[in-house]
Protein backbone atom coordinates (compact mmCIF):
# COMPACT_ATOMS: atom_id res chain seq x y z
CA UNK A 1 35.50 31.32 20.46
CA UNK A 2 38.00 29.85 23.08
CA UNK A 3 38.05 26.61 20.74
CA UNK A 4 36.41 25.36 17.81
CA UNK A 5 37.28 21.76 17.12
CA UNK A 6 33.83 19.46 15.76
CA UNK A 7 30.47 20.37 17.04
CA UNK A 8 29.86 17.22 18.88
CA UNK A 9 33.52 17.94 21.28
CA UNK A 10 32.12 21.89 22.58
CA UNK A 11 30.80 22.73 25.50
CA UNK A 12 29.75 25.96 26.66
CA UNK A 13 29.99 27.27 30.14
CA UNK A 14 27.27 28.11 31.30
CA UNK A 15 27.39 31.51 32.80
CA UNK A 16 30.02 34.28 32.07
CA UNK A 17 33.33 34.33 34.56
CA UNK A 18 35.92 32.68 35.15
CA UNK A 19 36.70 29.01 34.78
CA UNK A 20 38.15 26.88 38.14
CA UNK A 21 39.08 23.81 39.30
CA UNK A 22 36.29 21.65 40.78
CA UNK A 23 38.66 20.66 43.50
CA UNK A 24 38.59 24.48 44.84
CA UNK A 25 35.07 24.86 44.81
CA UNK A 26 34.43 25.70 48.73
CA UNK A 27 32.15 22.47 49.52
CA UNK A 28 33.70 19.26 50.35
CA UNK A 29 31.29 17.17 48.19
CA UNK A 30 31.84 18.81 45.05
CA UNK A 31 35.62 19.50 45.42
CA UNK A 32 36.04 15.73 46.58
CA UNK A 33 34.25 14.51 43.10
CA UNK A 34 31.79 12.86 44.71
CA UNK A 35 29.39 13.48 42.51
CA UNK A 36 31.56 13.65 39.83
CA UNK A 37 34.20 14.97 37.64
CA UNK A 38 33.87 18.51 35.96
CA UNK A 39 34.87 21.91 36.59
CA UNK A 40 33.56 25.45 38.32
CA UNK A 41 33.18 28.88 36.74
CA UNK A 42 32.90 32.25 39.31
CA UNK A 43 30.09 33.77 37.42
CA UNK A 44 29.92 37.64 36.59
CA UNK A 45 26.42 37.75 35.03
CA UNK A 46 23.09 36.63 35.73
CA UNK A 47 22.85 34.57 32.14
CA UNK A 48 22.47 30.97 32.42
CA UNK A 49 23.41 28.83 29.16
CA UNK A 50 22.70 25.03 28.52
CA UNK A 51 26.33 23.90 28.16
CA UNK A 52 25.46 21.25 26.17
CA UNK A 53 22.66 19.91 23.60
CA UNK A 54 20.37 17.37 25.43
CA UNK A 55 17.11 17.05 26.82
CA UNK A 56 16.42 18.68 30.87
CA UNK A 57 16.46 15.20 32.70
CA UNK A 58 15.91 17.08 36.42
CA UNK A 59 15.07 20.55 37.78
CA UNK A 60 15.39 20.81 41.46
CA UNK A 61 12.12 22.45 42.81
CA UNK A 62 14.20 24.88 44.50
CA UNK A 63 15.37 25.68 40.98
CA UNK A 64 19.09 25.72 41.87
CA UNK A 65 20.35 22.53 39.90
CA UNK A 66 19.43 21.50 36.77
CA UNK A 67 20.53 18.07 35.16
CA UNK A 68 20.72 17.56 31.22
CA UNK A 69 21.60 14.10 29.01
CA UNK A 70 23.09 14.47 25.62
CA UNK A 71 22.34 12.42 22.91
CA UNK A 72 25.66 10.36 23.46
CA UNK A 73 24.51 9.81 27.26
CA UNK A 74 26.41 12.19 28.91
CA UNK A 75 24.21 13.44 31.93
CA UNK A 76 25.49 16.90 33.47
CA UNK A 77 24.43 18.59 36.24
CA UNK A 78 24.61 22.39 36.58
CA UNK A 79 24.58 23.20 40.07
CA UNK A 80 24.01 26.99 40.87
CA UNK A 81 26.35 28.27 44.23
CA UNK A 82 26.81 26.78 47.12
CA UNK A 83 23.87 25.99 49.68
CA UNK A 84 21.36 28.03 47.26
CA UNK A 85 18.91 25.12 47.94
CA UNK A 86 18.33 27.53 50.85
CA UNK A 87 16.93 29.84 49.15
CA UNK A 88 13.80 27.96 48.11
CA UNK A 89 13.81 29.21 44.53
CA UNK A 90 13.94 32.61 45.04
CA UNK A 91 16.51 34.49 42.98
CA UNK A 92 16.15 31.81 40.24
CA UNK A 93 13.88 32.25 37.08
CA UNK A 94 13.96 29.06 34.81
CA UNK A 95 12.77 28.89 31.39
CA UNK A 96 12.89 25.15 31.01
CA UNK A 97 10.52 22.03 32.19
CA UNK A 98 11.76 18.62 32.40
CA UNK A 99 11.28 16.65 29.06
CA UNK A 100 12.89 19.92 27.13
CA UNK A 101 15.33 19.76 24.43
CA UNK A 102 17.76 22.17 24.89
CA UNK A 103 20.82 23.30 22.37
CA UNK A 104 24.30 24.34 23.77
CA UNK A 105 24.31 28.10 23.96
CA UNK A 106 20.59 28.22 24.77
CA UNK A 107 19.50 30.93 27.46
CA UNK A 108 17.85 28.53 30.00
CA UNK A 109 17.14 31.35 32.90
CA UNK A 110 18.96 33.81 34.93
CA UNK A 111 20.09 33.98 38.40
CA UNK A 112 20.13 37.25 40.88
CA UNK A 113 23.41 37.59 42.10
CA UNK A 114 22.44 40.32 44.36
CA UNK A 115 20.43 38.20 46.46
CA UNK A 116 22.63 35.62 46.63
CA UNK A 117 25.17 37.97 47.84
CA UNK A 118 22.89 38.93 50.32
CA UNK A 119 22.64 36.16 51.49
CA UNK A 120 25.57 35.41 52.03
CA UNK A 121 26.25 32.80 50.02
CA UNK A 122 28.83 31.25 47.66
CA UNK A 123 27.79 31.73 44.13
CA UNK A 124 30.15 29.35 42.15
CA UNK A 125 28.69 27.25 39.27
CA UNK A 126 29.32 24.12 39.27
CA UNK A 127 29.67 21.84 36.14
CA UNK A 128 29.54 18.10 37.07
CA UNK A 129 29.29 14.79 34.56
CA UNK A 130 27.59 12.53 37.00
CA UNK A 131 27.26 9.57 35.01
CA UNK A 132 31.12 8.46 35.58
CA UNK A 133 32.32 10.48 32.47
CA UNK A 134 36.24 11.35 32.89
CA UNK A 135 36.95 14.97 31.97
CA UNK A 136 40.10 15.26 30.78
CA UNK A 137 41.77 17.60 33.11
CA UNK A 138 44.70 18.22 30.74
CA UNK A 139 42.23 19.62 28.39
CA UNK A 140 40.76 21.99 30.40
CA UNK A 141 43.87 22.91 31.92
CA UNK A 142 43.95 25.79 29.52
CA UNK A 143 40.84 27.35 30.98
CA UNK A 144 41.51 27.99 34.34
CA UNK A 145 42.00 31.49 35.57
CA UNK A 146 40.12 32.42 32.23
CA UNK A 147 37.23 34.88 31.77
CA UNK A 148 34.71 33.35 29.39
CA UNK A 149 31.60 34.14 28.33
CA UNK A 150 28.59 31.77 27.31
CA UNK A 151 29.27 32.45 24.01
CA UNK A 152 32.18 30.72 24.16
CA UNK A 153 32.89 27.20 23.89
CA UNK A 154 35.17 24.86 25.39
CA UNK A 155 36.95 21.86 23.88
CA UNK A 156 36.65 19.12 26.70
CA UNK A 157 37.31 15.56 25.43
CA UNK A 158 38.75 14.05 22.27
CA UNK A 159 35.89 12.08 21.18
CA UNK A 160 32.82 14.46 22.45
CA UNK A 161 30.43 14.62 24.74
């Protein structure tokens, strides 16, 4: 594991590749924050991981975002590439309904790269805390330009999420 610190401080990415900044992600509205603060991973595999613990809050019917709430009140979107809403679901097999507790690490559906990259379009995860919560650049400093897997958690702020 990249970090083991106390359960409640991990967080899991949520597909394997490699971790970026949120500010290079290639669409002005998440590389601008404006939905919030968090971070981007290039993914390699067709996995997708809860990051977190928490119940599903929101599944887009297009089935390219996905927003969970931890117990603390953290609420996290996973957003799945760039202008994928375009795709109308196809590509994207969920295994989670609104209402559904999810642990970090849990498989939650895959994602086929292929036609996305037929499509033409940008595949980049993005992680974002959308309920004003600060992530703590300076921790994840660390994890940029790494491969991880979704096996592998991150340590992201001092007093958990």
């Amino acid at each position: 594991m990249l970090g083991v610190f106390k359960k409640n401080n991990l967080m899991f990415s949520p597909v394997n590749g490699t971790i970026t900044r949120l500010e290079d992600v290639n669409d002005n509205v998440f590389s601008s924050k404006m939905m919030g603060d968090g971070f981007a991973v290039v993914p390699s595999e067709s996995v997708i991981v809860s990051p977190v613990s928490g119940e599903v809050t929101m599944l887009a019917e297009t089935k390219h975002a996905i927003g969970i709430k931890t117990s603390k009140g953290t609420e996290i979107l996973i957003h799945i590439g760039i202008d994928t809403v375009n795709l109308k679901g196809n590509g994207f097999n969920l295994e989670i309904k609104n209402g559904q507790k999810v642990k970090a690490g849990q498989t939650i559906g895959t994602v086929d790269w292929n036609l996305i990259e037929e499509n033409q379009i940008d595949p980049t995860v993005m992680i974002i805390f959308t309920c004003g919560t600060t992530v703590f650049q300076n921790e994840l400093e660390k994890y940029y330009g790494k491969y991880v897997t979704n096996e592998e958690a991150m340590i992201i702020r001092d007093e958990g999420i």
